[in-house]
C-alpha atoms as a PDB file:
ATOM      1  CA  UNK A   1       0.000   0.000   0.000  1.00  0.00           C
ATOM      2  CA  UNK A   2       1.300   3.941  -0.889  1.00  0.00           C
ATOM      3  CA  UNK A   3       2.030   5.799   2.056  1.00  0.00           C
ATOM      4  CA  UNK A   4       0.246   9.293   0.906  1.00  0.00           C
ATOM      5  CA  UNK A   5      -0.271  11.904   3.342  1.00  0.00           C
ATOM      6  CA  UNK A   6      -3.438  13.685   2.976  1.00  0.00           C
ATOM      7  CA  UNK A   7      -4.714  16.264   5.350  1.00  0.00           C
ATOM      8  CA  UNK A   8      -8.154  15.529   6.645  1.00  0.00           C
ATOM      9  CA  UNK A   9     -10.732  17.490   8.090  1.00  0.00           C
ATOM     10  CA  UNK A  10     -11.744  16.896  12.584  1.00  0.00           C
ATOM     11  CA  UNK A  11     -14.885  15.236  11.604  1.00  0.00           C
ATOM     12  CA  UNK A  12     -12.908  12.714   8.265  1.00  0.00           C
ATOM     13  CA  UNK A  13     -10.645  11.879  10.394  1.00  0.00           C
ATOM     14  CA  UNK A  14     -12.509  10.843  13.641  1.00  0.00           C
ATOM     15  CA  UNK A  15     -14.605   8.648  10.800  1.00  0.00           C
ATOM     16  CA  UNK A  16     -11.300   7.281   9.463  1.00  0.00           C
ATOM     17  CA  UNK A  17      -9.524   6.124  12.900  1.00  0.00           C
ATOM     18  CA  UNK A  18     -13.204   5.666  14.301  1.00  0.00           C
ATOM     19  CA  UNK A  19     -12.594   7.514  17.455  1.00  0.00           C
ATOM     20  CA  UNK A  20     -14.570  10.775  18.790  1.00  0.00           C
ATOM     21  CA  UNK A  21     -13.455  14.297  18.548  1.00  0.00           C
ATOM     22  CA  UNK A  22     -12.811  14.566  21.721  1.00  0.00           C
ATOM     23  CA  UNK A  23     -10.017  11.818  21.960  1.00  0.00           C
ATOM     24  CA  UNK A  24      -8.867  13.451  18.243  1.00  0.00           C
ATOM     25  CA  UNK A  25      -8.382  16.282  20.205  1.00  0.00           C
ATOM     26  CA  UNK A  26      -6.851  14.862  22.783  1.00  0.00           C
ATOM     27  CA  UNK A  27      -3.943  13.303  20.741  1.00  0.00           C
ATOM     28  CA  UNK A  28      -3.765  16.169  18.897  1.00  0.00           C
ATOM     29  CA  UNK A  29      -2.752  18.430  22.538  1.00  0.00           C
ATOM     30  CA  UNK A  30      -0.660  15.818  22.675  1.00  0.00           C
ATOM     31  CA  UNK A  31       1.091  15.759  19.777  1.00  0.00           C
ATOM     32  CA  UNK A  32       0.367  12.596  18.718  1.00  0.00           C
ATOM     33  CA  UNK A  33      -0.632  13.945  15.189  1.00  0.00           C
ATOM     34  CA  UNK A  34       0.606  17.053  13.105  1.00  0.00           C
ATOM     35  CA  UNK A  35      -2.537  19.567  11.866  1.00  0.00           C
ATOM     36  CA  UNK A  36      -3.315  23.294  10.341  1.00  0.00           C
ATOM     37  CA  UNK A  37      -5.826  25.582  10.141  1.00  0.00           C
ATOM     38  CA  UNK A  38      -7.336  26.604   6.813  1.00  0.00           C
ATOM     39  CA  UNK A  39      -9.396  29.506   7.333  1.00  0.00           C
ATOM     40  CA  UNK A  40     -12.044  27.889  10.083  1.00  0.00           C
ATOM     41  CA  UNK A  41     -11.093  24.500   9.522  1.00  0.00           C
ATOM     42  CA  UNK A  42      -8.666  22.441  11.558  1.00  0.00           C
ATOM     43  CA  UNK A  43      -7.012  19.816   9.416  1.00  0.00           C
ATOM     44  CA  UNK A  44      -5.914  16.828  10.012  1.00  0.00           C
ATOM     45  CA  UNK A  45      -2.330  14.798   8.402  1.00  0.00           C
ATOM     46  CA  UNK A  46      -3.032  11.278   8.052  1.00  0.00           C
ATOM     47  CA  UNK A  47      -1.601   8.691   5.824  1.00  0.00           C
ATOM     48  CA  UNK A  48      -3.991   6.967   2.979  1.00  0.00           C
ATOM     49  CA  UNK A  49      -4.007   3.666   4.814  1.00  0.00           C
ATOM     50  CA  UNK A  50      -4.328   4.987   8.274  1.00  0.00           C
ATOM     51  CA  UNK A  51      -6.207   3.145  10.992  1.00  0.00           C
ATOM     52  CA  UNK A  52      -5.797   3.438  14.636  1.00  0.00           C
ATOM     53  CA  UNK A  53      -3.893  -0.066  15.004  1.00  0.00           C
ATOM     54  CA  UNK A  54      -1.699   1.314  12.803  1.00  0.00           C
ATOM     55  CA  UNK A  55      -0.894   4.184  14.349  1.00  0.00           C
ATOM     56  CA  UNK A  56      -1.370   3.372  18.036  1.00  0.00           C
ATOM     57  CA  UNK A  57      -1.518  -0.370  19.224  1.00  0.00           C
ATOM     58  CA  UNK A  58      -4.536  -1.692  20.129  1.00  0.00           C
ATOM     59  CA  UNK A  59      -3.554  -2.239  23.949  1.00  0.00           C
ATOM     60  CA  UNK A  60      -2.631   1.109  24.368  1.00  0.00           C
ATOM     61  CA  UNK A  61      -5.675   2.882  22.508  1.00  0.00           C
ATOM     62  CA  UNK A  62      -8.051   0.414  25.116  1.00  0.00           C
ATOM     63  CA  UNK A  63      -5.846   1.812  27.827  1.00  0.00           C
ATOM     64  CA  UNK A  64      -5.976   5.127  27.234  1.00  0.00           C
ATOM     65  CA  UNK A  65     -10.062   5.354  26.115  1.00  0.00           C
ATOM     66  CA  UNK A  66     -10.746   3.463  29.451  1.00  0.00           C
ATOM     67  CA  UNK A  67      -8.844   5.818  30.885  1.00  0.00           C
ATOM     68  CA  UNK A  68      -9.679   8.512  29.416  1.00  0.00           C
ATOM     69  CA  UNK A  69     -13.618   7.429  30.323  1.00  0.00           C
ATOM     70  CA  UNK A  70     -12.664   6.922  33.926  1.00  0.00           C
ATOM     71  CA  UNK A  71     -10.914  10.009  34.491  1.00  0.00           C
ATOM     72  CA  UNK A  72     -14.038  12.008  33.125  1.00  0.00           C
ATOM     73  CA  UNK A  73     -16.719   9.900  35.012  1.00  0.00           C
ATOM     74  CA  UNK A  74     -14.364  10.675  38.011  1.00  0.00           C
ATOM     75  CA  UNK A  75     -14.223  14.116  37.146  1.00  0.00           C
ATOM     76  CA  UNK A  76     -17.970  14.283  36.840  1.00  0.00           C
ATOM     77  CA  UNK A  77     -18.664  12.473  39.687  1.00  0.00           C
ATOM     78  CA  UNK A  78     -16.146  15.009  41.673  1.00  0.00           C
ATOM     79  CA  UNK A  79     -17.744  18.012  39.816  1.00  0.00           C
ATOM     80  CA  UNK A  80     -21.024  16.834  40.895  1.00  0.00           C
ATOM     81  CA  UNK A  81     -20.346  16.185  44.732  1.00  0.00           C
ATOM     82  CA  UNK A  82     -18.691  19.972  44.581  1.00  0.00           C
ATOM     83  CA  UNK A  83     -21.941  20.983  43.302  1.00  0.00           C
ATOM     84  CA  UNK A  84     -24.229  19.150  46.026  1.00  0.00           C
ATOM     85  CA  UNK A  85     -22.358  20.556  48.959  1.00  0.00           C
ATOM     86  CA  UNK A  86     -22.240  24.288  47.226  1.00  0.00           C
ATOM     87  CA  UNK A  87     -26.294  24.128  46.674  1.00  0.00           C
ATOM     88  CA  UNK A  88     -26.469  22.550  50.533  1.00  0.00           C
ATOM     89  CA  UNK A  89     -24.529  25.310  51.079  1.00  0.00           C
ATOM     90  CA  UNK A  90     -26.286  28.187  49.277  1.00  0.00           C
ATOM     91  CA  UNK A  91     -29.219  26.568  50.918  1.00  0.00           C
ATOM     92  CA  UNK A  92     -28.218  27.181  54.725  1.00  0.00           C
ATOM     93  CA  UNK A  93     -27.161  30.552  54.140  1.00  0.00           C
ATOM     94  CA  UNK A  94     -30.807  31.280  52.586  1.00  0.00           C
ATOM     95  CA  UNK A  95     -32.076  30.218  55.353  1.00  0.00           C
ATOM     96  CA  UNK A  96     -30.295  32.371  57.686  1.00  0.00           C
ATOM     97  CA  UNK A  97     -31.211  35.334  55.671  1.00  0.00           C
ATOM     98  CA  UNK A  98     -34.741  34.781  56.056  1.00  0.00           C
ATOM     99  CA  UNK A  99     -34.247  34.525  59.697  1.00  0.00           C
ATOM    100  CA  UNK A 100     -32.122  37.257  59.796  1.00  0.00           C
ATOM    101  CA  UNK A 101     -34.514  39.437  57.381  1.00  0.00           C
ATOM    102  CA  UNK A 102     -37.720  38.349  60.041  1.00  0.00           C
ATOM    103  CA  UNK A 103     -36.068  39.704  62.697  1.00  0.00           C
ATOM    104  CA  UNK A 104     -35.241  42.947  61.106  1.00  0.00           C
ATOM    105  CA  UNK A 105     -38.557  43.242  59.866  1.00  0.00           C
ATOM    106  CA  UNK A 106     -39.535  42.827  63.533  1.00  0.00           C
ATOM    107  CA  UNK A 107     -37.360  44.979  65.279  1.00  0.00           C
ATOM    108  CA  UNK A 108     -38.577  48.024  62.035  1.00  0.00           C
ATOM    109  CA  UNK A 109     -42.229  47.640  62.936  1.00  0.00           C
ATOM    110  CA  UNK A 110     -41.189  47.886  66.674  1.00  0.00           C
ATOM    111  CA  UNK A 111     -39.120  51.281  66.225  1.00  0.00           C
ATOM    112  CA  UNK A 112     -42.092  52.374  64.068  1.00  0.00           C
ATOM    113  CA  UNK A 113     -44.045  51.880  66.794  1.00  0.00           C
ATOM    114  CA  UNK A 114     -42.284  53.598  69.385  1.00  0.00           C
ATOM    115  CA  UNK A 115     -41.328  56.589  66.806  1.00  0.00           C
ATOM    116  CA  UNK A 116     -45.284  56.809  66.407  1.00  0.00           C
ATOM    117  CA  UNK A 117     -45.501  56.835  70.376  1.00  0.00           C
ATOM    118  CA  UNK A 118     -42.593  59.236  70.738  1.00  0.00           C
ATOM    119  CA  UNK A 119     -44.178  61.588  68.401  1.00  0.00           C
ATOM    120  CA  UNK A 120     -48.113  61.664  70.076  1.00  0.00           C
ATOM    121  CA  UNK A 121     -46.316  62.416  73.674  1.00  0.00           C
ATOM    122  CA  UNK A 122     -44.086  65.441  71.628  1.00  0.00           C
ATOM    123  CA  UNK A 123     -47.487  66.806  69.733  1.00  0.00           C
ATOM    124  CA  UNK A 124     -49.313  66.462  73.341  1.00  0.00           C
ATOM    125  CA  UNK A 125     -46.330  68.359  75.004  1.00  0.00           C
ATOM    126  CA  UNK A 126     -45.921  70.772  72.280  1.00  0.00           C
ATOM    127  CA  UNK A 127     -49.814  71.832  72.485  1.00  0.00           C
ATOM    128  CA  UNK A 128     -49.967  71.847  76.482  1.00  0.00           C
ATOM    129  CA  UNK A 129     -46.779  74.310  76.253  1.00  0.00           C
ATOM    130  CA  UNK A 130     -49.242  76.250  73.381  1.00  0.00           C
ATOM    131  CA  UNK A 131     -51.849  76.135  75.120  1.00  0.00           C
ATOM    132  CA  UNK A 132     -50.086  77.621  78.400  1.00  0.00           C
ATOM    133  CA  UNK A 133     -48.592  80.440  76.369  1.00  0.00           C
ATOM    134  CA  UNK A 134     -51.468  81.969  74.987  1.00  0.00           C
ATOM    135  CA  UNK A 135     -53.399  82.326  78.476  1.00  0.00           C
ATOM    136  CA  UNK A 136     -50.693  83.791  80.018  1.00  0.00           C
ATOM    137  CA  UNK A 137     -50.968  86.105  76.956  1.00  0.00           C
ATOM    138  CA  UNK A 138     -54.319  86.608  77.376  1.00  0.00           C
ATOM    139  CA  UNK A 139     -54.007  87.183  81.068  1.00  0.00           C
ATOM    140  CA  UNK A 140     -51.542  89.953  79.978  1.00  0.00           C
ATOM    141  CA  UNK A 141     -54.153  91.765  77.523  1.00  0.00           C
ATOM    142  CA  UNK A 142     -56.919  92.077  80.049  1.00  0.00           C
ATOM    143  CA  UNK A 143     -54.999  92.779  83.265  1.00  0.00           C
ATOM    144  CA  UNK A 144     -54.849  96.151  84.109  1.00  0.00           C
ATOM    145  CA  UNK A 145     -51.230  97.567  85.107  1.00  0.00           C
ATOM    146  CA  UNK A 146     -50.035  97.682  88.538  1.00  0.00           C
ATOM    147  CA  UNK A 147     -48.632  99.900  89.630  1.00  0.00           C
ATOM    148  CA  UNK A 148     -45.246  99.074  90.793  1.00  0.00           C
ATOM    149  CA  UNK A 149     -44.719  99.579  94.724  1.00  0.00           C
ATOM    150  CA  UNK A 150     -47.802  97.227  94.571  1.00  0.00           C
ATOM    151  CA  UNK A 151     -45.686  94.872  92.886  1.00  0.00           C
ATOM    152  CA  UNK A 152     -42.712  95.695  94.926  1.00  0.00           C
ATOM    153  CA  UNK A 153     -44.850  95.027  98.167  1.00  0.00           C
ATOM    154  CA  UNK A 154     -46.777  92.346  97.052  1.00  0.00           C
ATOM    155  CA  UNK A 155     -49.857  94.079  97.043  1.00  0.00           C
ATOM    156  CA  UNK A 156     -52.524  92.922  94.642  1.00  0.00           C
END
C-alpha cells in the first residue's frame, strides 16, 4: 500500500480512525498527530491507509479510552459532589437570611411603633406648652397695670 499523506478534516478523520473528537483532540494536545488551520477548519495529516492499530496499538488505545472514560466519570462524579455541597450550602445561608430578614422586619415595625408613640407624647407636650402660652398672653391683655410699689410690696 502507498504511504500518501493527505490532510483531513476533525470530523474525516474521527470517521477514518473511528474515534470521537474529543479523543482526536486529545492526541492532537498531545502531539500525537501534526494539523493546520485553513481559514475555520482544523485539518488533520493522516496517511492513505491509516487506521488506529496502525498508528497506536490496540492495547494502548483500550488503555488510554478506558482511561480517558474513567478520568471524566471521576471528574464528573467530583464536579457533581462539589456541586451538592455548594447548593447545601447556598441553601443554609438562605435560610439564615430569612431569619435574619424576620427579625429585622420585627425589630422596624417595633421602632415604628415607638417613633409613632414618641411623636403623640411630643405633639401632646408641644400643644400643652401652646396652650399655656397663649393664656398667660391673654391674662396679659386684660390685666390692668399695677402699679409698681404694689408689685414691689406684694400688694394685689
Amino acid at each position: 500500500m502507498a504511504h500518501t499523506d493527505t490532510y483531513y478534516t476533525v470530523d474525516e478523520a474521527c470517521e477514518i480512525l473511528k474515534i470521537s473528537r474529543r479523543t482526536l483532540y486529545h492526541w492532537l494536545k498531545k502531539g500525537k498527530f501534526k494539523s493546520k488551520k485553513e481559514g475555520k477548519n482544523r485539518l488533520i495529516l493522516l496517511s492513505g491507509d491509516s487506521t488506529i492499530e496502525d498508528i497506536f496499538p490496540n492495547a494502548q488505545t483500550t488503555q488510554t479510552d478506558s482511561q480517558t472514560t474513567q478520568d471524566s466519570s471521576q471528574t464528573t462524579q467530583t464536579n457533581q459532589n462539589d456541586m451538592v455541597g455548594a447548593i447545601k450550602q447556598l441553601e443554609v445561608e438562605v435560610d439564615r437570611l430569612k431569619t435574619q430578614n424576620e427579625l429585622l422586619h420585627t425589630e422596624l415595625f417595633e421602632m415604628r411603633k415607638e417613633m409613632t408613640e414618641a411623636s403623640k407624647r411630643h405633639d401632646t407636650i408641644v400643644m400643652q406648652l401652646s396652650n399655656t402660652i397663649n393664656e398667660q398672653q391673654f391674662k396679659l391683655q386684660k390685666s390692668e397695670p399695677i402699679p409698681i410699689w404694689k408689685r414691689m410690696f406684694g400688694i394685689s
